[in-house]
C-alpha atoms as a PDB file:
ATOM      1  CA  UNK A   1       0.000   0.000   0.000  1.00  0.00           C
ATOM      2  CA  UNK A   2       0.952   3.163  -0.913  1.00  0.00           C
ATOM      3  CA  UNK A   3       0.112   5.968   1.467  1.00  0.00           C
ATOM      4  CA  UNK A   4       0.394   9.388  -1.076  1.00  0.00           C
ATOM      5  CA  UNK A   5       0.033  13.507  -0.246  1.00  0.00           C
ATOM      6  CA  UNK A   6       1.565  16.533  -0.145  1.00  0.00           C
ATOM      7  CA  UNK A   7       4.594  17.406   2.682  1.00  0.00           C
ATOM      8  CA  UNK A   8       3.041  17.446   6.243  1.00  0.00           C
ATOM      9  CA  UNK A   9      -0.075  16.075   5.273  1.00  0.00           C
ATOM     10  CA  UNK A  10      -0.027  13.021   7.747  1.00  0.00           C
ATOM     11  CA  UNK A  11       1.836  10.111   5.362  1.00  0.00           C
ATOM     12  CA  UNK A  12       4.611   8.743   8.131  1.00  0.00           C
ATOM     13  CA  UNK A  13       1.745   9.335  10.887  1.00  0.00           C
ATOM     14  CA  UNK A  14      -0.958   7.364   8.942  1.00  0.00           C
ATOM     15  CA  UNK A  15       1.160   4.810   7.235  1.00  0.00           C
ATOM     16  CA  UNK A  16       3.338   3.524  10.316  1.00  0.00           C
ATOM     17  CA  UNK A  17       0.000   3.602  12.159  1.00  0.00           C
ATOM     18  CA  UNK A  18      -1.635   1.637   9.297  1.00  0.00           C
ATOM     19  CA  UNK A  19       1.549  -1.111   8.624  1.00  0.00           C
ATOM     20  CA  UNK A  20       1.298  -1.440  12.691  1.00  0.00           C
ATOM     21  CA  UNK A  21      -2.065  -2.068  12.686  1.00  0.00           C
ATOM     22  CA  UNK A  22      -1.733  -4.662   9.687  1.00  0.00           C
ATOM     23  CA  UNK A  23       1.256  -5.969  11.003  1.00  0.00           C
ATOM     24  CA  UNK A  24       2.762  -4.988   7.478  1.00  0.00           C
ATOM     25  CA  UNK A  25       6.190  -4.151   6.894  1.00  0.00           C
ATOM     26  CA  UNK A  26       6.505   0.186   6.919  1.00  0.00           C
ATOM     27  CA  UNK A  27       8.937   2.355   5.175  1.00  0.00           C
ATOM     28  CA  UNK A  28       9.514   6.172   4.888  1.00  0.00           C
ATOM     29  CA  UNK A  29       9.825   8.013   1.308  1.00  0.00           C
ATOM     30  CA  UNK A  30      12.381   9.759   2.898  1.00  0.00           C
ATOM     31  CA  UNK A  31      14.705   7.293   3.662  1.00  0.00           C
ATOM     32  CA  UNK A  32      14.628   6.712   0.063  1.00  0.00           C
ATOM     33  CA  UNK A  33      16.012  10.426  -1.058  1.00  0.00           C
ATOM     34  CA  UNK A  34      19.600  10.685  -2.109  1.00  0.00           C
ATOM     35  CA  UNK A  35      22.106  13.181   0.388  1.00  0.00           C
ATOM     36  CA  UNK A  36      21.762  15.693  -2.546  1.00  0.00           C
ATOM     37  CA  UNK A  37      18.068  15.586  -2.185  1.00  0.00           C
ATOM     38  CA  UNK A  38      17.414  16.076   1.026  1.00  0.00           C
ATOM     39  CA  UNK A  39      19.789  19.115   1.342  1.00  0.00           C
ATOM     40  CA  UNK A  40      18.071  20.471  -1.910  1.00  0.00           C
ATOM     41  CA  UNK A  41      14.911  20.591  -0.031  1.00  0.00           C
ATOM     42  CA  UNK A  42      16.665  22.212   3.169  1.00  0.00           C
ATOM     43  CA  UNK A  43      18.125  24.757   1.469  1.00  0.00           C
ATOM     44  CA  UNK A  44      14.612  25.685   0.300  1.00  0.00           C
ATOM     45  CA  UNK A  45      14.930  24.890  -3.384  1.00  0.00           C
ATOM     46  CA  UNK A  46      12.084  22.312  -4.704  1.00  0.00           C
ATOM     47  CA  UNK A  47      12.862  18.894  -6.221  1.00  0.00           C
ATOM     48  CA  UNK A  48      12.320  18.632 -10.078  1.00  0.00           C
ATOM     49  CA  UNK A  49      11.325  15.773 -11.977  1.00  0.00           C
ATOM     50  CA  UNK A  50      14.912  14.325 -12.591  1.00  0.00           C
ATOM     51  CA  UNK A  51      16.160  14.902  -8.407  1.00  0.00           C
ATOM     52  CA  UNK A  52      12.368  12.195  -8.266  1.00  0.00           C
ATOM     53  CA  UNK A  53      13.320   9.844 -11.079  1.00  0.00           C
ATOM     54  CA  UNK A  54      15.867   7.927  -8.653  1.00  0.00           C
ATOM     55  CA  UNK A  55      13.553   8.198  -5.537  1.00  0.00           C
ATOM     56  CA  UNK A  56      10.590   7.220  -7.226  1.00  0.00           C
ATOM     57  CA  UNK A  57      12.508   4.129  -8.785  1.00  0.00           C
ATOM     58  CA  UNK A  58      13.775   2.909  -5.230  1.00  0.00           C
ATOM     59  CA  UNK A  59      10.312   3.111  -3.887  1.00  0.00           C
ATOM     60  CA  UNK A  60       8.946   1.282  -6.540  1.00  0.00           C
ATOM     61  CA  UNK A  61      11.661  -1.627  -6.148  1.00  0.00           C
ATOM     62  CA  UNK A  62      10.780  -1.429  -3.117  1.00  0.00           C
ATOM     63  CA  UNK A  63       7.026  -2.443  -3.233  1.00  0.00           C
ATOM     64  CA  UNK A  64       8.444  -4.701  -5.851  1.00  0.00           C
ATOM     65  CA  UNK A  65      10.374  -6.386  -3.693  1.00  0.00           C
ATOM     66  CA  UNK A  66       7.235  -6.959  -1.104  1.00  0.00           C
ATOM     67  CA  UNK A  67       5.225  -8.399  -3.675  1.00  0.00           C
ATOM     68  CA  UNK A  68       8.041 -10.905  -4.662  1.00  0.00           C
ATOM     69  CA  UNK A  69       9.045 -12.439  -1.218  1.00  0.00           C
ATOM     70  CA  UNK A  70       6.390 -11.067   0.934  1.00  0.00           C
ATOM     71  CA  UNK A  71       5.526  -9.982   3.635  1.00  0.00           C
ATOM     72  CA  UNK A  72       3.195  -7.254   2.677  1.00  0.00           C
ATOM     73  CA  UNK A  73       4.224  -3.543   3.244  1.00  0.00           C
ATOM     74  CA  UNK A  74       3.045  -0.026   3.681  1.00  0.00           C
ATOM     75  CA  UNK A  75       5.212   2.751   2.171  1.00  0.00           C
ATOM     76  CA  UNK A  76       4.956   6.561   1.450  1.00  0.00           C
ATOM     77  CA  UNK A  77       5.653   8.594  -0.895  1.00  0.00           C
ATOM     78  CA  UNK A  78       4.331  11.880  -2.060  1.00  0.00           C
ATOM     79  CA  UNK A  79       2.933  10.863  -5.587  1.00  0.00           C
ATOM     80  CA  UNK A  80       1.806  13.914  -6.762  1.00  0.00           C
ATOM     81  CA  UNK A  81       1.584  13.550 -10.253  1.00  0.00           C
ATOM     82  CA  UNK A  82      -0.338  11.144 -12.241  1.00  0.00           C
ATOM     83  CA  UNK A  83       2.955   9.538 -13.319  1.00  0.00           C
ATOM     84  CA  UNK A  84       4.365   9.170 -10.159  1.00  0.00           C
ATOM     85  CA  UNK A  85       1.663   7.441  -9.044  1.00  0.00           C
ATOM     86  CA  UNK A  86       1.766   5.362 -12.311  1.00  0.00           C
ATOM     87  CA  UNK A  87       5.705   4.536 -11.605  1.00  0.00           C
ATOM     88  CA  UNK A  88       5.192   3.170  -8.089  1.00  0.00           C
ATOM     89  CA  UNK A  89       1.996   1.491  -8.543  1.00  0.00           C
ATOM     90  CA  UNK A  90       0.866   1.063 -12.066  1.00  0.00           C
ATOM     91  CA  UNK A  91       1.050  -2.310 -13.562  1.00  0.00           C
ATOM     92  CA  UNK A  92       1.627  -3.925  -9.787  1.00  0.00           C
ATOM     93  CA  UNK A  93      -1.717  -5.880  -9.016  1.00  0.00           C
ATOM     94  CA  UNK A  94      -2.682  -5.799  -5.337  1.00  0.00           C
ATOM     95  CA  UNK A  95      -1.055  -2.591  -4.959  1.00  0.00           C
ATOM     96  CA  UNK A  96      -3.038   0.097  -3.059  1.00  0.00           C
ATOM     97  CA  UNK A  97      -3.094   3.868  -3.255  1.00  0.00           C
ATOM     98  CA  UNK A  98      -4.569   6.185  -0.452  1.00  0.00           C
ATOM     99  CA  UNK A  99      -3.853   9.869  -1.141  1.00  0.00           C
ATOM    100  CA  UNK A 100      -4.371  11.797   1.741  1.00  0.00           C
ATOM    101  CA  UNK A 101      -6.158  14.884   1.299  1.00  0.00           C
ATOM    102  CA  UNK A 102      -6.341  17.933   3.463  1.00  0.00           C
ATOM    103  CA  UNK A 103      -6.135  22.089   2.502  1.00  0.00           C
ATOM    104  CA  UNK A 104      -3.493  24.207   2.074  1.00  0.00           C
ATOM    105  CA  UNK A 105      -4.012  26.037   5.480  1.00  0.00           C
ATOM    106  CA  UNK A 106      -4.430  23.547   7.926  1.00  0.00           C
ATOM    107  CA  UNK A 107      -1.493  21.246   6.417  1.00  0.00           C
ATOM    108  CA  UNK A 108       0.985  24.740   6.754  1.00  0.00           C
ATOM    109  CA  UNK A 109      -0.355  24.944  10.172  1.00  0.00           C
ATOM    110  CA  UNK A 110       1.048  21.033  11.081  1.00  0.00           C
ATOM    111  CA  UNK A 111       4.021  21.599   9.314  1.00  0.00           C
ATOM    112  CA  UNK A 112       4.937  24.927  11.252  1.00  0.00           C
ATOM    113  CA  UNK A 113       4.068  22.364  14.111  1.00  0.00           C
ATOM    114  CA  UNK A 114       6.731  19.968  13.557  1.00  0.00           C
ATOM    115  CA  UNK A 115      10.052  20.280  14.650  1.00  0.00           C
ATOM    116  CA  UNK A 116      13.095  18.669  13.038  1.00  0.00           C
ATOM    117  CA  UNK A 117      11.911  18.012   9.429  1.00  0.00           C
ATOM    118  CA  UNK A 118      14.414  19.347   6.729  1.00  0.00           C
ATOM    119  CA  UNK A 119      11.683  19.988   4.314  1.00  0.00           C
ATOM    120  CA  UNK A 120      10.444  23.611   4.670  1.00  0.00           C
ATOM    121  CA  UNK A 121       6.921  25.083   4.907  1.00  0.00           C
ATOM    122  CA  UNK A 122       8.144  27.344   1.974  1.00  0.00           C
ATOM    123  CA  UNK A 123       8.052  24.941  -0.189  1.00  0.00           C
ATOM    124  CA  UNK A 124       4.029  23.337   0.791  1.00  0.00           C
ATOM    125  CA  UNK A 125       3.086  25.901  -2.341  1.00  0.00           C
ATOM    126  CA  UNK A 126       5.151  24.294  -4.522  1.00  0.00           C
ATOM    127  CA  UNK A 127       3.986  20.561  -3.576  1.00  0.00           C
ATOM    128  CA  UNK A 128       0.105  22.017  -3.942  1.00  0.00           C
ATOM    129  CA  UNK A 129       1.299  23.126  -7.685  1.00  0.00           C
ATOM    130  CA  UNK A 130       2.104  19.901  -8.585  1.00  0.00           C
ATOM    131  CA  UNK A 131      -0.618  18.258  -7.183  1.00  0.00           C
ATOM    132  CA  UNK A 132      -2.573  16.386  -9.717  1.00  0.00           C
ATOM    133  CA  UNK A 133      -5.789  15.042  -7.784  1.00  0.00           C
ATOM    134  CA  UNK A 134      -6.464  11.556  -9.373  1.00  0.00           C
ATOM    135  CA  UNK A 135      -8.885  11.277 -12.234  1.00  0.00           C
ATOM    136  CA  UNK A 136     -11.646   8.250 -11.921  1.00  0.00           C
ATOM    137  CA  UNK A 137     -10.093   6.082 -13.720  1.00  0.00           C
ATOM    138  CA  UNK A 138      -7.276   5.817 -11.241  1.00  0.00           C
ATOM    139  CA  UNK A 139      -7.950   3.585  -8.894  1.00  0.00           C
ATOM    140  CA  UNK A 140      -6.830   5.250  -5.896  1.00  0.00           C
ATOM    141  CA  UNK A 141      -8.413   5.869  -2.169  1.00  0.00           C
ATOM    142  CA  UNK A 142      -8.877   9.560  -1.346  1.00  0.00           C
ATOM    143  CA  UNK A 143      -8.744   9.712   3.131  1.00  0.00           C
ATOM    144  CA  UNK A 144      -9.961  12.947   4.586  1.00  0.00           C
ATOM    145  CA  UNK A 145      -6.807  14.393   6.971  1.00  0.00           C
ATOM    146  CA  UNK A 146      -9.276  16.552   9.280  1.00  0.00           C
ATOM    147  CA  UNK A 147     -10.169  13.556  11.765  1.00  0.00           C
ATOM    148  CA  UNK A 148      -7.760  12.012  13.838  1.00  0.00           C
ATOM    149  CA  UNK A 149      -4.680   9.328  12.780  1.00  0.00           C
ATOM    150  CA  UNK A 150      -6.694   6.830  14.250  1.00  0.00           C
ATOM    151  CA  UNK A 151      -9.593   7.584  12.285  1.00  0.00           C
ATOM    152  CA  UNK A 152      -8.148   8.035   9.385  1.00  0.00           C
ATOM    153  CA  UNK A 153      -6.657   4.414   9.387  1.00  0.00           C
ATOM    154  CA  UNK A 154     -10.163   3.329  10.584  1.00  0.00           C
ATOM    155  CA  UNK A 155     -11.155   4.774   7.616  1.00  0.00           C
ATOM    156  CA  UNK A 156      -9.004   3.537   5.169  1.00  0.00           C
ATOM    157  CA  UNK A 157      -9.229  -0.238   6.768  1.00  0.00           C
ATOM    158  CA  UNK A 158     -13.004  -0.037   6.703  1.00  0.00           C
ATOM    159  CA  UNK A 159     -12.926   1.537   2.400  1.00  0.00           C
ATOM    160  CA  UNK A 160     -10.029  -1.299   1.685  1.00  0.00           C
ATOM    161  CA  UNK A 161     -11.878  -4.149   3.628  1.00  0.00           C
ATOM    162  CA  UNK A 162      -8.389  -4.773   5.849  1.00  0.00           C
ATOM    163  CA  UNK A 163      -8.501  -6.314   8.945  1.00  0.00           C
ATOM    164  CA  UNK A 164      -7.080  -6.074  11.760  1.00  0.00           C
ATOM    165  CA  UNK A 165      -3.769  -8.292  12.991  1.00  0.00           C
ATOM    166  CA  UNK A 166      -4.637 -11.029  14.872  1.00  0.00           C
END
């Protein structure tokens, strides 16, 4: 599963909550960003397309990787754009997509919140600008981000049909 959204929108909160809930396997989109990345985005200056390519490839081997020896796995990434979301989860049957979804304003407001992240609130506008909201005939979950992380995944579990680890 593939927990999507903009920067500071809930994706480490919600997925880890979700993979512990599951029992699933979790990993962080971050940890997949190169060194040059990550000080990219700290220096204020957004990613482009080509600073993604790499990222969006390790993800994707990733979820590959869960599919071929198991166990399953939760994992987010940002996947703004159609073909982001196409490169991590196209073509990969079982694979899940839940894009969080929340406003401008009260996302800026958790991400002035947080402490320690390296990727600015500066940048939220330029996340928002690439933001392509999925069309119908992608088959991905949209989760309201203005209830609680526990009932978001509530949510979520009770739209996918998952259950609970025993």
């Amino acid at each position: 599963m593939v927990i999507a959204g903009v920067s500071g929108s809930g994706k480490t909160t919600i997925g880890s909550l979700l993979a512990e809930r599951l029992g699933w396997d979790y990993a962080e989109a971050d940890s997949f960003h190169s060194e040059a990345n990550i000080e990219k985005m700290r220096s204020g200056t957004p990613l482009n397309d080509d600073d993604r390519l790499p990222w969006l490839r390790a993800i994707a081997a990733w979820i590959d990787d869960r599919l071929a020896t198991g166990p399953p796995g939760v994992v987010t990434c940002s996947a703004l754009k159609r073909r982001y979301r196409a490169m991590v989860a196209g073509g990969r049957p079982g694979v899940r997509m839940v894009l969080l979804d929340g406003d401008r304003d009260l996302i800026a407001a958790r991400m002035r919140a947080r402490e320690g992240h390296y990727f600015s609130a500066d940048l939220l506008d330029t996340q928002f600008a690439d933001l392509e909201l999925p069309g119908p005939d992608e088959d991905v979950l949209t989760a309201p981000i203005t209830c609680t992380p526990d009932e978001t995944v509530a949510h979520i579990m009770r739209a996918l049909s998952l259950t609970l680890r025993h």
